[in-house]
N, C-alpha and C. Protein backbone atom coordinates (compact mmCIF):
# COMPACT_ATOMS: atom_id res chain seq x y z
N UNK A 1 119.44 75.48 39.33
CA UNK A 1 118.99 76.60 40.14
C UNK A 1 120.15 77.59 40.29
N UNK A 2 120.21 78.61 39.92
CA UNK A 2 121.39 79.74 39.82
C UNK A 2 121.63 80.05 41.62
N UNK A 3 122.39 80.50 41.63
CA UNK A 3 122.82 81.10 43.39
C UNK A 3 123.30 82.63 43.11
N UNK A 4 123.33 83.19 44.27
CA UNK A 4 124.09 84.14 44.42
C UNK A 4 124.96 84.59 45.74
N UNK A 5 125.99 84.97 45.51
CA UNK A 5 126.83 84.67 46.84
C UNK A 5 127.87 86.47 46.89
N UNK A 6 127.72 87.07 48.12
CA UNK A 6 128.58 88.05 48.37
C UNK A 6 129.49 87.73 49.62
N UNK A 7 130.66 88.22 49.33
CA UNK A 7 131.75 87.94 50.12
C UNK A 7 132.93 88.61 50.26
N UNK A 8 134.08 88.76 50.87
CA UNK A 8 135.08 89.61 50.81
C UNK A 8 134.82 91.39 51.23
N UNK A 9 133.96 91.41 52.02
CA UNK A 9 133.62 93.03 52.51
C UNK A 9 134.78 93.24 53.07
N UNK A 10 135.27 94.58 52.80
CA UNK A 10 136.45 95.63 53.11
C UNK A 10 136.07 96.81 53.06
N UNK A 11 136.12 97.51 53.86
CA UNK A 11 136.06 98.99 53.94
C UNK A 11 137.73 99.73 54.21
N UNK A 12 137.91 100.54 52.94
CA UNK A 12 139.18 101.56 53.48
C UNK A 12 138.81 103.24 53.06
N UNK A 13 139.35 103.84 53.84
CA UNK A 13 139.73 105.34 53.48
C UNK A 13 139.91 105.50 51.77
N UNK A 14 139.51 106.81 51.62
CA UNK A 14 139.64 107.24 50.39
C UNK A 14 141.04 108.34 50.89
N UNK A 15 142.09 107.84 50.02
CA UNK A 15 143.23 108.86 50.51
C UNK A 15 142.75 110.37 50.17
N UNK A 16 143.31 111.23 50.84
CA UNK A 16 142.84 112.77 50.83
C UNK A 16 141.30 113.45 51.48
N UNK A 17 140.69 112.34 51.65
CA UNK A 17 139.46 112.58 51.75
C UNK A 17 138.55 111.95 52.93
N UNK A 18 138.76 112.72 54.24
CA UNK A 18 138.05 112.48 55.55
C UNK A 18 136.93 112.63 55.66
N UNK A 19 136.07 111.45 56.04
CA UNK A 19 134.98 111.05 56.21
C UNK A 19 134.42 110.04 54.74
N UNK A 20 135.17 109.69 53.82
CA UNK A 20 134.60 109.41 52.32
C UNK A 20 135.84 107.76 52.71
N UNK A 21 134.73 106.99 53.01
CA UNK A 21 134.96 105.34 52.78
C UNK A 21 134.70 104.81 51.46
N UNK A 22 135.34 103.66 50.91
CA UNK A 22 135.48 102.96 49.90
C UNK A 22 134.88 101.47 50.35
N UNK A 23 133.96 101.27 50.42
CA UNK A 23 133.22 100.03 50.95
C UNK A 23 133.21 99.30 49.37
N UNK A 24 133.71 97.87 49.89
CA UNK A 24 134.32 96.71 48.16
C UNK A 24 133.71 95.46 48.79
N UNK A 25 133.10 94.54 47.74
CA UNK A 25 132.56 93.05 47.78
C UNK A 25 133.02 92.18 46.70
N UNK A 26 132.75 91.49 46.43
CA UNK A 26 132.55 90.60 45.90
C UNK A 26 131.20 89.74 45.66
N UNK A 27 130.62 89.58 44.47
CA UNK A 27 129.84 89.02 43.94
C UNK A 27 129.87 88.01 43.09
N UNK A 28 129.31 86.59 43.05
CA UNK A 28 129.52 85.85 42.13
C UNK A 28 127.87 85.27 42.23
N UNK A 29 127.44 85.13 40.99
CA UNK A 29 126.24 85.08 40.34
C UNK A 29 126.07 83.95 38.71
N UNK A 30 125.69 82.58 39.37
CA UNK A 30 126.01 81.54 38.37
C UNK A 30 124.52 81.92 37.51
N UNK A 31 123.46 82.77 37.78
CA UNK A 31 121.50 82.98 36.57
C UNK A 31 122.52 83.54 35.79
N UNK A 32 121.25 83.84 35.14
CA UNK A 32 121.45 84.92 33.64
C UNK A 32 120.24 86.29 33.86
N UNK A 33 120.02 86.13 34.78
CA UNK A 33 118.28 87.21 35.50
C UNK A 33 119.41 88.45 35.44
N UNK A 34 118.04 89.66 35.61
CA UNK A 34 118.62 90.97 36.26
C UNK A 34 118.88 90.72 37.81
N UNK A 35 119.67 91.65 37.81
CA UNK A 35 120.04 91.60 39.29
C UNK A 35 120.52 93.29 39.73
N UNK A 36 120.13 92.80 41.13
CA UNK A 36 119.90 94.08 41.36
C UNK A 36 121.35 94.16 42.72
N UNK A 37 122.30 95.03 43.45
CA UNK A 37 122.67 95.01 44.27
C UNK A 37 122.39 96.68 45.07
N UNK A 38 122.74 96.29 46.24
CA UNK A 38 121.80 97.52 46.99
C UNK A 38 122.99 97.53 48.36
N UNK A 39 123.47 99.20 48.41
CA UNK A 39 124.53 99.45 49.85
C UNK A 39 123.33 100.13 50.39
N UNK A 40 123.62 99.99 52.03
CA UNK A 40 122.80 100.74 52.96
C UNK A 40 123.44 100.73 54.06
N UNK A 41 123.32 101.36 54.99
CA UNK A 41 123.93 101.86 55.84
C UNK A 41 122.77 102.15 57.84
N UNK A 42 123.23 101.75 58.73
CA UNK A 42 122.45 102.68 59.74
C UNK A 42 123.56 103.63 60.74
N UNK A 43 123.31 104.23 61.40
CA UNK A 43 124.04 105.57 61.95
C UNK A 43 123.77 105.74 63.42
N UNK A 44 124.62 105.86 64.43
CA UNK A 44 124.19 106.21 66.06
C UNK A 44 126.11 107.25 66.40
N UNK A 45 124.85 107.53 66.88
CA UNK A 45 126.36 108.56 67.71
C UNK A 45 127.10 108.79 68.44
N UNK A 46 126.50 107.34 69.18
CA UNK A 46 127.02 106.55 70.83
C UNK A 46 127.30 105.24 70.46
N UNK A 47 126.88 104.91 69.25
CA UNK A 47 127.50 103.15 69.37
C UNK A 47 126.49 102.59 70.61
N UNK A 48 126.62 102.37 71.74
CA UNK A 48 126.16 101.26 72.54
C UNK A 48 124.62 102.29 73.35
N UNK A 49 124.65 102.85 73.05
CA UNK A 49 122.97 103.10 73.41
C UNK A 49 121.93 103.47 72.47
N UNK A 50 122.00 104.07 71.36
CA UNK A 50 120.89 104.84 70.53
C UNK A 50 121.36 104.02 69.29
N UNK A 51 120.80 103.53 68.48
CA UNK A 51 121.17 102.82 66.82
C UNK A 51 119.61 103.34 66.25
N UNK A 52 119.91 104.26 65.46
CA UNK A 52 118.80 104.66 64.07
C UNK A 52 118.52 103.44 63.66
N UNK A 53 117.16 103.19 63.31
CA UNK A 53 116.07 101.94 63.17
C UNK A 53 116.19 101.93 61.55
N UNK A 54 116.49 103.04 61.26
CA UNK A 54 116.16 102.80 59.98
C UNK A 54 117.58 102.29 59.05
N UNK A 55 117.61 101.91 57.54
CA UNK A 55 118.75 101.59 56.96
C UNK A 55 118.53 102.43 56.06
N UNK A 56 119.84 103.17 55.59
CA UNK A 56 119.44 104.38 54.56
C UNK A 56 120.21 103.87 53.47
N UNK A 57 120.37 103.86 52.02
CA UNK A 57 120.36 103.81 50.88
C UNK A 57 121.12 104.49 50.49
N UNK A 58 122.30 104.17 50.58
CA UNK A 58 123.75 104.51 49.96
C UNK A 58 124.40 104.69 48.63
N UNK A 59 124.18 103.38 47.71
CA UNK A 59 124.34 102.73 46.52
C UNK A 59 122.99 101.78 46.18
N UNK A 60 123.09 101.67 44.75
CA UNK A 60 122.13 101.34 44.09
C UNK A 60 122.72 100.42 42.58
N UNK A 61 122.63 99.49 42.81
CA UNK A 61 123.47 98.94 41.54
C UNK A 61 122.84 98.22 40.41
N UNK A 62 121.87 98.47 39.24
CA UNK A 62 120.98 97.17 39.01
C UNK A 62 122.08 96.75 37.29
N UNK A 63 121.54 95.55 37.36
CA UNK A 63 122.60 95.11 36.25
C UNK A 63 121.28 94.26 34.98
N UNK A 64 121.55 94.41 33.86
CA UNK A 64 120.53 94.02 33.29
C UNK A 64 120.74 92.25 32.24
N UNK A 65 119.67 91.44 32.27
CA UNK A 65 120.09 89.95 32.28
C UNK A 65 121.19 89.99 31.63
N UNK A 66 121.55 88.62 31.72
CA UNK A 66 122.80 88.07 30.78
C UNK A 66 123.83 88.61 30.57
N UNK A 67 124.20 89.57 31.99
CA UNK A 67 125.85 90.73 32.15
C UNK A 67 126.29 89.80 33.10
N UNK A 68 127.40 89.76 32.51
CA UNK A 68 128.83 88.86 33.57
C UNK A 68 128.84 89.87 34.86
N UNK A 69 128.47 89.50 36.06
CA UNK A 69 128.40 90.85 36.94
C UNK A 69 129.51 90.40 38.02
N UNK A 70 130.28 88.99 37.78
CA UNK A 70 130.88 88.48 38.87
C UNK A 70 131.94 89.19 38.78
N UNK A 71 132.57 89.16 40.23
CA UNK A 71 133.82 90.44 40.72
C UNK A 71 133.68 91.39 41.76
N UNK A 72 134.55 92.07 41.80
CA UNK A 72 134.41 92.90 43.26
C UNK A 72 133.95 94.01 42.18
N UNK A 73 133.07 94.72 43.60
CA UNK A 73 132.06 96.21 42.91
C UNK A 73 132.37 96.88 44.22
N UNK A 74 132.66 98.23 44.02
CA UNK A 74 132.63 98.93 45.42
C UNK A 74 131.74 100.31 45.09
N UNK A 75 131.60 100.57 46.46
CA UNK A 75 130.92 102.49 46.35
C UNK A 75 131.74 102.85 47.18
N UNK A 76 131.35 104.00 46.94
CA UNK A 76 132.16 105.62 47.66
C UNK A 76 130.98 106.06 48.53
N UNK A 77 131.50 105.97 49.95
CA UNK A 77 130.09 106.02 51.07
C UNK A 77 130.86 107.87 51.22
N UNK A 78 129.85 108.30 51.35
CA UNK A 78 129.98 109.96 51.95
C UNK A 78 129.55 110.11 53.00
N UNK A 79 130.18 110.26 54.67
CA UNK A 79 130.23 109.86 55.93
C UNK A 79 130.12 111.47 56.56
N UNK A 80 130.85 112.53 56.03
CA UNK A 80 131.66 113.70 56.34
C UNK A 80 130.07 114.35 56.67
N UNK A 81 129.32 114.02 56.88
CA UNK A 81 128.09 114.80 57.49
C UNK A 81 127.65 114.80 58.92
N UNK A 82 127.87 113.14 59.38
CA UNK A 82 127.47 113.18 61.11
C UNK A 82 128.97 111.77 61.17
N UNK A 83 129.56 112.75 62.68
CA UNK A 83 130.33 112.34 63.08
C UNK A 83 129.76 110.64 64.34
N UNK A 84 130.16 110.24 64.20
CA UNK A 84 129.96 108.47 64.77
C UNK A 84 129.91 107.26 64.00
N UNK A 85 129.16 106.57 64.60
CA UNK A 85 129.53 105.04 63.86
C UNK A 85 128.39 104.53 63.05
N UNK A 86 128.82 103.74 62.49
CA UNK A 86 128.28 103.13 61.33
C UNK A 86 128.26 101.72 60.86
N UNK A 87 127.15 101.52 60.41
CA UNK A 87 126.78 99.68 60.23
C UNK A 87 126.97 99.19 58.82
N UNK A 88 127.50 98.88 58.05
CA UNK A 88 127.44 99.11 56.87
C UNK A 88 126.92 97.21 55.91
N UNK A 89 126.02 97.49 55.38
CA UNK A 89 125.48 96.36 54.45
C UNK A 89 124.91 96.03 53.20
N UNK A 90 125.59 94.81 51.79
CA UNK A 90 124.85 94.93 50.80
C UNK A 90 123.88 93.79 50.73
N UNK A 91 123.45 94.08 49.86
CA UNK A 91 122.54 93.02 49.37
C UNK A 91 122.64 92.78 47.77
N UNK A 92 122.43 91.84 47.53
CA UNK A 92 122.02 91.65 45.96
C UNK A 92 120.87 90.58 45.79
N UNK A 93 120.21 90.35 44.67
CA UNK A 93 118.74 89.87 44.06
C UNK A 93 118.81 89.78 42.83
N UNK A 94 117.89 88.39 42.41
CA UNK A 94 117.47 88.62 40.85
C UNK A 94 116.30 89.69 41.44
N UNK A 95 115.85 90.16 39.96
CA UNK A 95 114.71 91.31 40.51
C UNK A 95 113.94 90.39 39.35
N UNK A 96 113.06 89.57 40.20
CA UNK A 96 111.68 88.65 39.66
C UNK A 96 111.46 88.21 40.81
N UNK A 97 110.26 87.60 40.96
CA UNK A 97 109.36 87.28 42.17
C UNK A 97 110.77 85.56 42.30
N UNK A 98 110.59 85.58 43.61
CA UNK A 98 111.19 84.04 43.74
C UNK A 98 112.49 83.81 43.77
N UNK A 99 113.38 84.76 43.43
CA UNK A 99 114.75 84.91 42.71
C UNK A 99 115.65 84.52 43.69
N UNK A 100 116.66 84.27 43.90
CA UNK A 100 117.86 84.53 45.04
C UNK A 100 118.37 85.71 45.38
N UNK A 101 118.82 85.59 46.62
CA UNK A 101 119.47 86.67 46.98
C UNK A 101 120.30 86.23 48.17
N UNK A 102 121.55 87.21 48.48
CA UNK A 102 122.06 86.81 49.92
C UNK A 102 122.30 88.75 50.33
N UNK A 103 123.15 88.36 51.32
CA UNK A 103 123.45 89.97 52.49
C UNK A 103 124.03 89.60 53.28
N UNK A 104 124.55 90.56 53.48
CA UNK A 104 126.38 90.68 53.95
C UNK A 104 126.27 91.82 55.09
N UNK A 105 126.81 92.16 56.24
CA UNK A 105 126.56 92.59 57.11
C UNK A 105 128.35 93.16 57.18
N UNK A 106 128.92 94.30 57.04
CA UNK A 106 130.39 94.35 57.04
C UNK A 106 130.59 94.51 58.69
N UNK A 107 131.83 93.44 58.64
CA UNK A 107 132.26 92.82 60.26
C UNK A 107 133.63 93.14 59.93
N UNK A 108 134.16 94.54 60.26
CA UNK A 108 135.41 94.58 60.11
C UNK A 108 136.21 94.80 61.80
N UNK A 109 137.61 94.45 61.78
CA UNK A 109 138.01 94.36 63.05
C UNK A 109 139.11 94.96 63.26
N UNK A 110 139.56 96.20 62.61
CA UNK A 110 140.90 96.64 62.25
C UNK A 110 140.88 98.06 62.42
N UNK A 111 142.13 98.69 62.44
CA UNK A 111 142.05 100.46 62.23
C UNK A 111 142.70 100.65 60.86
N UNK A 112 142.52 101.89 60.41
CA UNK A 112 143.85 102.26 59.40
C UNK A 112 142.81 102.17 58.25
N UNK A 113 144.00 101.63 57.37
CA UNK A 113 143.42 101.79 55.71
C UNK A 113 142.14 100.75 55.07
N UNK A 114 141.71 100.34 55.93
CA UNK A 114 140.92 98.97 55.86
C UNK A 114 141.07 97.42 56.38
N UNK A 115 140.15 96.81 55.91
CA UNK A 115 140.01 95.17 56.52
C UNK A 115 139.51 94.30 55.90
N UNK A 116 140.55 93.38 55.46
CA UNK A 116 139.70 92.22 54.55
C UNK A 116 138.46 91.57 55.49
N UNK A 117 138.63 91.49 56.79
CA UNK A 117 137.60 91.35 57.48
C UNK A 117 136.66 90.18 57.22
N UNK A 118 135.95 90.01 58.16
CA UNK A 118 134.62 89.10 57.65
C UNK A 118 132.89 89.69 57.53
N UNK A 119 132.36 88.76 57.23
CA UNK A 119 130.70 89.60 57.20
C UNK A 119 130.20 88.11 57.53
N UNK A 120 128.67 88.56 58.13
CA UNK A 120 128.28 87.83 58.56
C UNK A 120 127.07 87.71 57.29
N UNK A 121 126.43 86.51 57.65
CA UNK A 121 125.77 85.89 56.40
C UNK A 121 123.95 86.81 56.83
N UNK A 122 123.20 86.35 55.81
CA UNK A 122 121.26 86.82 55.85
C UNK A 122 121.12 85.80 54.44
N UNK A 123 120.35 85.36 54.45
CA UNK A 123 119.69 84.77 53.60
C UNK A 123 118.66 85.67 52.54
N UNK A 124 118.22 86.91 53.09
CA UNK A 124 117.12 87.66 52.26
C UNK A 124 117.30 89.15 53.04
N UNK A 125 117.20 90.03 51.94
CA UNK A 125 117.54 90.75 52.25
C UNK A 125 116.02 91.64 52.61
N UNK A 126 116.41 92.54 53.58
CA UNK A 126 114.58 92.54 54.32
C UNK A 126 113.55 92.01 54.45
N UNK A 127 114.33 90.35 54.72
CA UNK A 127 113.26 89.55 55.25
C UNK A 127 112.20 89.20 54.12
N UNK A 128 111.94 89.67 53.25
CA UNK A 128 110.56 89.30 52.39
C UNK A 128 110.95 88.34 51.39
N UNK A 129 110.84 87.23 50.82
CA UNK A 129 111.07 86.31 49.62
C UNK A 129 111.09 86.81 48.97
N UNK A 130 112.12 86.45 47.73
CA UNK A 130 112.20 87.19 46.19
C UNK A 130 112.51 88.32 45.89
N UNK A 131 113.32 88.70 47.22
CA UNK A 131 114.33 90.18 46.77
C UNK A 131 114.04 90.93 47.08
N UNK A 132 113.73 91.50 48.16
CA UNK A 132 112.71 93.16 48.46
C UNK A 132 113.42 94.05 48.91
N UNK A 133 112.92 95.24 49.22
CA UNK A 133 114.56 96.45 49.51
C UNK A 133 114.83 95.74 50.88
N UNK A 134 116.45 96.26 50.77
CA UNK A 134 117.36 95.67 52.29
C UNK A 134 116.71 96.65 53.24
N UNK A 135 116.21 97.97 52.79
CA UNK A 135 115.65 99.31 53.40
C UNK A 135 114.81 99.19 54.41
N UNK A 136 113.99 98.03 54.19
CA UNK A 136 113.09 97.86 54.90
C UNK A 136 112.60 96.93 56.18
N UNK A 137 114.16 96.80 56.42
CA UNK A 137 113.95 95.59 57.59
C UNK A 137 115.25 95.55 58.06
N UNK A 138 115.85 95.05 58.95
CA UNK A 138 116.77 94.08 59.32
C UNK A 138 117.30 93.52 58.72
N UNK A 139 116.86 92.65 57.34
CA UNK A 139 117.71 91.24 57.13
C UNK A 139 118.22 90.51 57.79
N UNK A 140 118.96 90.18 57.78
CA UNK A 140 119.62 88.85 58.54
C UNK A 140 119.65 89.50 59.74
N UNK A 141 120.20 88.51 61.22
CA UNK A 141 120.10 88.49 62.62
C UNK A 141 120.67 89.73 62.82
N UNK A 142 122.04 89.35 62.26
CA UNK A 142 123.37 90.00 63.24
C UNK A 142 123.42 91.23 63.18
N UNK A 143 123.39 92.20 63.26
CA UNK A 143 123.67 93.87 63.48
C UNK A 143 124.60 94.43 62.74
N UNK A 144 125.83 93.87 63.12
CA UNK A 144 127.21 93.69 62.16
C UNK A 144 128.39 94.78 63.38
N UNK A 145 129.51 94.46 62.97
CA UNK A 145 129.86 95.73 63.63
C UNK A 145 130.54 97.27 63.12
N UNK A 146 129.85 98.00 64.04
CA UNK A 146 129.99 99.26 63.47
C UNK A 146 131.51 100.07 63.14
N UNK A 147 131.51 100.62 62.31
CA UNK A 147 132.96 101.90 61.83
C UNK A 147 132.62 102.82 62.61
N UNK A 148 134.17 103.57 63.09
CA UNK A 148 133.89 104.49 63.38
C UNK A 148 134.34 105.85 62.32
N UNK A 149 133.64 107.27 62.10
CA UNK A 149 133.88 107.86 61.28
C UNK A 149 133.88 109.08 61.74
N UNK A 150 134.91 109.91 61.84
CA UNK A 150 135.32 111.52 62.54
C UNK A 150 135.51 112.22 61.07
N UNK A 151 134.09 113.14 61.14
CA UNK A 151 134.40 114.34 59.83
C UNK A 151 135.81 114.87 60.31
N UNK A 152 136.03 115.88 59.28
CA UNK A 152 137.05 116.57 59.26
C UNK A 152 138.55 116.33 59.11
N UNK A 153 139.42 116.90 59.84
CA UNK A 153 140.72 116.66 59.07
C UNK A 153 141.27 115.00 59.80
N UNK A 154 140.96 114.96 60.85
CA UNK A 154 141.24 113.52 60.88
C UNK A 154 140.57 112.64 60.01
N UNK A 155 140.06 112.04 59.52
CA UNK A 155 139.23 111.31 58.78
C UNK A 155 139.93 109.68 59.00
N UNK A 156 139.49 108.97 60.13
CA UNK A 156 140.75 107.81 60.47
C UNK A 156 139.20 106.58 60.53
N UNK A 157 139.07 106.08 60.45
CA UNK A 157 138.41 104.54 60.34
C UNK A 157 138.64 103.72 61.72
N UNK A 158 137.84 103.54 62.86
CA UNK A 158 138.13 102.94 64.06
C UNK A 158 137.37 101.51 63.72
N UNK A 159 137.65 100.62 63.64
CA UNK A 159 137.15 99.29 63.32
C UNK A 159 136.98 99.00 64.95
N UNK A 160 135.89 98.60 65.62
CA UNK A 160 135.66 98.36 66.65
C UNK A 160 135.23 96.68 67.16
């Protein structure tokens, strides 16, 4: 039975460039299936009262069978539009009915240039068996905890 496992979430600054995070994982993937990995993101502007319901669709990664896909993969999140905090989470899937998948919830606890940090675990990513968008649900329990992100010339990363 193949597995799939993500791990090692870090988020750092892109030098020169305020509000533009470098969100990095790790993937290791023993199938030979397509697989699909998926960044998403939710957004509030208070942190502890209002959190957007929805998860928006950041990155998009699909890899086609029998590619060595194990290793760290990162995206370039573009933040510099609304100033506050941020939830940040991937997912990956075979893309066939039944497939594996896990999700990663980034739990970082640091300021500055980033955080090897931890993530908290989901078993399926939006809840549905056999891989369905992370877009559409929750996934796993935990919430995760949020970044903080100031457009403009500060551009500093508050790990909360």
């Amino acid at each position: 039975m193949p597995d799939i496992r993500l791990d090692s979430l870090s988020v750092k600054n892109e030098t020169g460039s305020p509000g533009i995070r470098i969100f990095n994982w790790t993937l290791n993937y023993t199938g030979n299936r397509s697989v699909i990995q998926k960044v998403v993101y939710r957004f509030s502007p208070d942190r502890d009262i209002w959190w957007d319901s929805t998860w928006y669709e950041a990155d998009t990664k699909q890899h086609p069978a029998d590619t060595d896909i194990n290793g760290t993969h990162s995206s370039r999140l573009d933040f510099r539009e609304k100033e506050g905090w941020y939830r940040i989470r991937v997912s990956a899937w075979e893309d066939v009915p039944d497939g594996v998948s896990d999700e990663k919830t980034y739990m970082g606890k640091s300021q500055g240039g980033g955080d090897p940090g931890g993530d908290s675990g989901g078993s399926d990513p939006g809840g549905d068996s056999g891989g369905g968008d992370p877009g559409d649900g929750p996934g796993g329990s935990d919430p995760g905890e949020p970044i903080w992100v100031e457009p403009g010339s500060a551009g500093y990363i508050r790990i909360t």
